[in-house]
C-alpha atoms as a PDB file:
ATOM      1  CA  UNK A   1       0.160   7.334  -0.981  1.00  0.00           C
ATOM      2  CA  UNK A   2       1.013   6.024   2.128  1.00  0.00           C
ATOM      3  CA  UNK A   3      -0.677   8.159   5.657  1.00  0.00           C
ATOM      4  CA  UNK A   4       2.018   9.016   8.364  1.00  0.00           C
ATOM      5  CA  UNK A   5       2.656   6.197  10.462  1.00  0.00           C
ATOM      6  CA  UNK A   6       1.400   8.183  13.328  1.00  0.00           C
ATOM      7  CA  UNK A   7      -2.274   7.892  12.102  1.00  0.00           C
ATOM      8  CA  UNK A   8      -1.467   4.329  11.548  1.00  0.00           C
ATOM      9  CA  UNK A   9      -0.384   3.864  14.791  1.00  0.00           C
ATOM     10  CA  UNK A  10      -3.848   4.993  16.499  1.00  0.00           C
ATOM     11  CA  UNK A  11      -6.509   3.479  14.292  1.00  0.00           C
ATOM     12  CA  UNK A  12      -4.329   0.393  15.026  1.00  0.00           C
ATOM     13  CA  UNK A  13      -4.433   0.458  18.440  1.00  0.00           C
ATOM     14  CA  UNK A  14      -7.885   1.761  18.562  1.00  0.00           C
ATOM     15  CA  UNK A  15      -9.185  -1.100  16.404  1.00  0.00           C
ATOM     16  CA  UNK A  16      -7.340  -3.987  18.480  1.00  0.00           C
ATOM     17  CA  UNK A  17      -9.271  -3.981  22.400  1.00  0.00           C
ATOM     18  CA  UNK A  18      -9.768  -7.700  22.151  1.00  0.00           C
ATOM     19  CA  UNK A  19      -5.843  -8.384  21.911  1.00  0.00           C
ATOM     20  CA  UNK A  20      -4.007  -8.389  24.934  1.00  0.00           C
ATOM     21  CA  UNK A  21      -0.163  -7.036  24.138  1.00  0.00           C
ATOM     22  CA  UNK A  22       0.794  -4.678  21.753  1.00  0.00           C
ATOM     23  CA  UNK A  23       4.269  -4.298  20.095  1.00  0.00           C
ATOM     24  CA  UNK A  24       5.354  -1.325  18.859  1.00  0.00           C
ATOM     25  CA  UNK A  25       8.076  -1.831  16.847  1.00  0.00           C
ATOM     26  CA  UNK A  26      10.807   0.566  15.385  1.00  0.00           C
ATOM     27  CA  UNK A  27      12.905  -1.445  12.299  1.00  0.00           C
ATOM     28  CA  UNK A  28      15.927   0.211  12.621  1.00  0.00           C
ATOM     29  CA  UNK A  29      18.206  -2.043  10.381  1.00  0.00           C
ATOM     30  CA  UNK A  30      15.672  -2.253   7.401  1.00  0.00           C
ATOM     31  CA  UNK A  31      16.403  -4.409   4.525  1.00  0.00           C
ATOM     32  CA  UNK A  32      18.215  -2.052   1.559  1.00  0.00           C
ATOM     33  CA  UNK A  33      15.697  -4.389  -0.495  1.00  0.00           C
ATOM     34  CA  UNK A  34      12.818  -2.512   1.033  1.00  0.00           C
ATOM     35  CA  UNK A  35       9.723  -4.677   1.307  1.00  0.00           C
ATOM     36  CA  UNK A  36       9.193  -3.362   4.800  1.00  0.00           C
ATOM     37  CA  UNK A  37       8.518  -0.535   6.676  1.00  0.00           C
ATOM     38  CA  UNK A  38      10.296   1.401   9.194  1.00  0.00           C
ATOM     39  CA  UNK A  39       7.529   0.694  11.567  1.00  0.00           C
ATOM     40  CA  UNK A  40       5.362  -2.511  12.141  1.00  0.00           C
ATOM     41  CA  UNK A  41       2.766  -3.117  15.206  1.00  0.00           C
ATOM     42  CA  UNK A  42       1.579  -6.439  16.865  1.00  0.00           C
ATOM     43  CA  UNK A  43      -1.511  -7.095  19.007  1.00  0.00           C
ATOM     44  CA  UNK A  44      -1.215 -10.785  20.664  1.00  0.00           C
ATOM     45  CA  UNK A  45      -3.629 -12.554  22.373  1.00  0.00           C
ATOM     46  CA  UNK A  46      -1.749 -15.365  23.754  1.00  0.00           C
ATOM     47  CA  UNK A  47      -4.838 -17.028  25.251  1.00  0.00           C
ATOM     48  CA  UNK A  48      -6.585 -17.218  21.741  1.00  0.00           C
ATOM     49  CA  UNK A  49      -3.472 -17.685  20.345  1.00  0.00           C
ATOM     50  CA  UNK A  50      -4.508 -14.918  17.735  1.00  0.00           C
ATOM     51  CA  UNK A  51      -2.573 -11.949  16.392  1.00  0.00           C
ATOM     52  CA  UNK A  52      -3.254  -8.590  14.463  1.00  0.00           C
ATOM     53  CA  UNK A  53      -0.420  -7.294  12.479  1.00  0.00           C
ATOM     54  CA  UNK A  54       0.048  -3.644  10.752  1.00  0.00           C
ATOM     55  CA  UNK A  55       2.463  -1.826   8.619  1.00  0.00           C
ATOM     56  CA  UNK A  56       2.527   0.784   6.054  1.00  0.00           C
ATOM     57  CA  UNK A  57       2.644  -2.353   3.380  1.00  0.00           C
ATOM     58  CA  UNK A  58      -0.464  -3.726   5.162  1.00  0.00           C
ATOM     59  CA  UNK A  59      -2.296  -0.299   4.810  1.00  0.00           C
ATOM     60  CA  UNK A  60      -1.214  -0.053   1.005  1.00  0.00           C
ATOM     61  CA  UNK A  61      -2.897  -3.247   0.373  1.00  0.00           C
ATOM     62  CA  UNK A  62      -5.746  -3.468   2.704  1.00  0.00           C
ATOM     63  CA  UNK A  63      -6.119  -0.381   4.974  1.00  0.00           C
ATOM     64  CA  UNK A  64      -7.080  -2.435   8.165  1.00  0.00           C
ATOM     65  CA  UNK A  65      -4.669  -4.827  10.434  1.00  0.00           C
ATOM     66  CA  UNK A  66      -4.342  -8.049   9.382  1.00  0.00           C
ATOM     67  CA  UNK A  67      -4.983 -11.272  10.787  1.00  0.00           C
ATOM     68  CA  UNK A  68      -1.669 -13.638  11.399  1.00  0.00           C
ATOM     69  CA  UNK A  69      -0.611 -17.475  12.050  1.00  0.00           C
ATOM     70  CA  UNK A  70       0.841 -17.322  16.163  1.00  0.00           C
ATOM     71  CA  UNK A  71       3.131 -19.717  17.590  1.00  0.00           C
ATOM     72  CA  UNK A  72       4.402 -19.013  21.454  1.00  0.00           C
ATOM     73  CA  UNK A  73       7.436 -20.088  23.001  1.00  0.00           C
ATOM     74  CA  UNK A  74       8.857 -19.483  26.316  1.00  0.00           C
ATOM     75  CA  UNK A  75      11.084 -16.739  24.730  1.00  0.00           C
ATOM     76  CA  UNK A  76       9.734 -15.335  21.538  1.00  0.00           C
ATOM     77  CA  UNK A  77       6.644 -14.890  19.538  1.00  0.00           C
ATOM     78  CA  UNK A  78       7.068 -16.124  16.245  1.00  0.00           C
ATOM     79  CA  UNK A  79       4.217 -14.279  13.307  1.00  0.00           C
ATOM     80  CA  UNK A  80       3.635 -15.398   9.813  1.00  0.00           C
ATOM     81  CA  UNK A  81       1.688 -13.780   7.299  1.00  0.00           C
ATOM     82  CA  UNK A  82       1.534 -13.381   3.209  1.00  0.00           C
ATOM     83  CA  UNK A  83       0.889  -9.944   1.565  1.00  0.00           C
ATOM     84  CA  UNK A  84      -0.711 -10.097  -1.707  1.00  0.00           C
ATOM     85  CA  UNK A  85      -1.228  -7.224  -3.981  1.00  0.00           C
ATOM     86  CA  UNK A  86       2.103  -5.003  -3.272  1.00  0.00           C
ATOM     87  CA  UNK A  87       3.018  -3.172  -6.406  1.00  0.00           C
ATOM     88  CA  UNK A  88       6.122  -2.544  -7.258  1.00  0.00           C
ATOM     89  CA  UNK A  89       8.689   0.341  -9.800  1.00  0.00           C
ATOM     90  CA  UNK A  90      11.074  -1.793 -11.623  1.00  0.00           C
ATOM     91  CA  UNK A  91      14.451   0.497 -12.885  1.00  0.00           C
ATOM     92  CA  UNK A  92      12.898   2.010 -15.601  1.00  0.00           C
ATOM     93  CA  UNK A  93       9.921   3.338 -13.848  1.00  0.00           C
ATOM     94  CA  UNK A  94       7.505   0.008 -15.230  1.00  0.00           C
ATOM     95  CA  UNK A  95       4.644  -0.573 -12.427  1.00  0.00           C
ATOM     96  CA  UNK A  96       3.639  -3.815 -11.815  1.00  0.00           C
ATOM     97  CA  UNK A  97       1.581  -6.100  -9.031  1.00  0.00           C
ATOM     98  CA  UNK A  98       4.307  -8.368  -7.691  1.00  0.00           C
ATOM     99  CA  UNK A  99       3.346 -12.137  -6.436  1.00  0.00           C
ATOM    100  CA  UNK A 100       3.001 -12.968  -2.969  1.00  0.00           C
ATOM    101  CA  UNK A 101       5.329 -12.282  -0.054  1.00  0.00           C
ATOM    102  CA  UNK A 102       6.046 -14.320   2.722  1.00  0.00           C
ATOM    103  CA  UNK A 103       6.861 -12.697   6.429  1.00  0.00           C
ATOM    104  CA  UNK A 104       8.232 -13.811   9.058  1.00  0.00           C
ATOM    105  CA  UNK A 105       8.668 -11.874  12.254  1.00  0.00           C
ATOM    106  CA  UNK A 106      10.206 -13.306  15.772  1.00  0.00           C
ATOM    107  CA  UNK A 107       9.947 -11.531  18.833  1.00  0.00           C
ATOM    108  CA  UNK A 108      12.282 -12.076  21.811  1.00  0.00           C
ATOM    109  CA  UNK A 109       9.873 -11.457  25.082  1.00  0.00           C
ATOM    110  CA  UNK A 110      13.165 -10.926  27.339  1.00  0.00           C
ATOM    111  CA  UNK A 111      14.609  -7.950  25.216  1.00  0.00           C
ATOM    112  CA  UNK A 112      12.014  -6.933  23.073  1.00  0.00           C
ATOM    113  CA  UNK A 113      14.146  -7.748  19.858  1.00  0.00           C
ATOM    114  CA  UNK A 114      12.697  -7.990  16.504  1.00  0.00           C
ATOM    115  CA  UNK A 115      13.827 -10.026  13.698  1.00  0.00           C
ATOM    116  CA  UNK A 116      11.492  -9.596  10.356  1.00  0.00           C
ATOM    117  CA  UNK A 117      12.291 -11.730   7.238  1.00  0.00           C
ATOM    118  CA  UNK A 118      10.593 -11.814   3.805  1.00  0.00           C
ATOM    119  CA  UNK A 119      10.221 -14.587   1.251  1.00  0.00           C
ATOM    120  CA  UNK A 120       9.330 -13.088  -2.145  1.00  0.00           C
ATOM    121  CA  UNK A 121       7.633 -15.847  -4.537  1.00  0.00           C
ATOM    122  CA  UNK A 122       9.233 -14.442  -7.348  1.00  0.00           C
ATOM    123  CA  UNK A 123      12.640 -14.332  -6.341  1.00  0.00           C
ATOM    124  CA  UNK A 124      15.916 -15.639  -5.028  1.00  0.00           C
ATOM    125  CA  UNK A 125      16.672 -12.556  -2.411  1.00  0.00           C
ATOM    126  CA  UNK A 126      14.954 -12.816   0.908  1.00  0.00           C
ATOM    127  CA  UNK A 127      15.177  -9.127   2.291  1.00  0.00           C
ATOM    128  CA  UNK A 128      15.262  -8.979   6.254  1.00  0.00           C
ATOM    129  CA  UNK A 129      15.566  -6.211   8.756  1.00  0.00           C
ATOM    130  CA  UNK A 130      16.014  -5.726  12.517  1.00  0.00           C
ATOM    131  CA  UNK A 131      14.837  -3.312  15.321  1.00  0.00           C
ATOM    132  CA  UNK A 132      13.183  -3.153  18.973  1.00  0.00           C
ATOM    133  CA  UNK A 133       9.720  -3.257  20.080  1.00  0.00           C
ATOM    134  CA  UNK A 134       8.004  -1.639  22.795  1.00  0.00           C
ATOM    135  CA  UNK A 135       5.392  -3.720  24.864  1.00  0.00           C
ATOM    136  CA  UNK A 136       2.360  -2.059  26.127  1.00  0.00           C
ATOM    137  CA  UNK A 137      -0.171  -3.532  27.823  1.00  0.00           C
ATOM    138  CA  UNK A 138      -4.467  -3.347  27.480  1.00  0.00           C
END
């Protein structure tokens, strides 16, 4: 069972001292595929050119923030990371592991905007949602 993104939220932010910006993000046009969350947090470190990523898929997997590839431009952040070991309820209620799936999240620095796209290995559909991120800071 997924914890309430709240909780989520602080040991996230608790956990990431070393990173420099946070984003706190709020997906407010979520894929009707699912595969994401209806909240998702960054922590950047532009001069290590490291970032820490964490959503409720994230927790279900590996209950600690997640280590991302980082490429910088003048206007947006662009993350990619895989998630391995989601499990999934086909229509007739059958659980099953699915294979890997491929993110992809861009961040406009002027407005904050967040466009989040997923790749699924073993599929044709690539599910994507939108939303706005709040920038805070350490």
């Amino acid at each position: 069972m997924l914890r309430p993104i709240g909780a989520l939220a602080a040991l996230f932010l608790s956990t990431q001292s070393a990173f420099a910006v946070v984003y706190d993000c709020d997906i407010t046009l979520p894929s009707p595929d699912g595969w994401m969350g209806d909240k998702i947090y960054f922590s950047i470190d532009e001069k290590e050119n490291a970032v820490a990523v964490y959503d409720p898929l994230i927790h279900e997997v590996q209950e600690a923030p997640m280590l991302a590839e980082l490429e910088t431009a003048p206007n947006r952040y662009t993350v990619r990371w895989k998630l391995k070991g989601l499990k999934a309820i086909d229509d007739i209620g059958v659980r099953s592991k699915m294979p890997t799936a491929f993110y992809k999240a861009v961040i406009v620095r002027k407005t904050n905007k967040l466009m989040l796209t997923v790749n699924l290995s073993a599929g044709d559909n690539v599910p994507s949602g939108s939303g706005l991120c709040s920038r805070k800071e350490k």
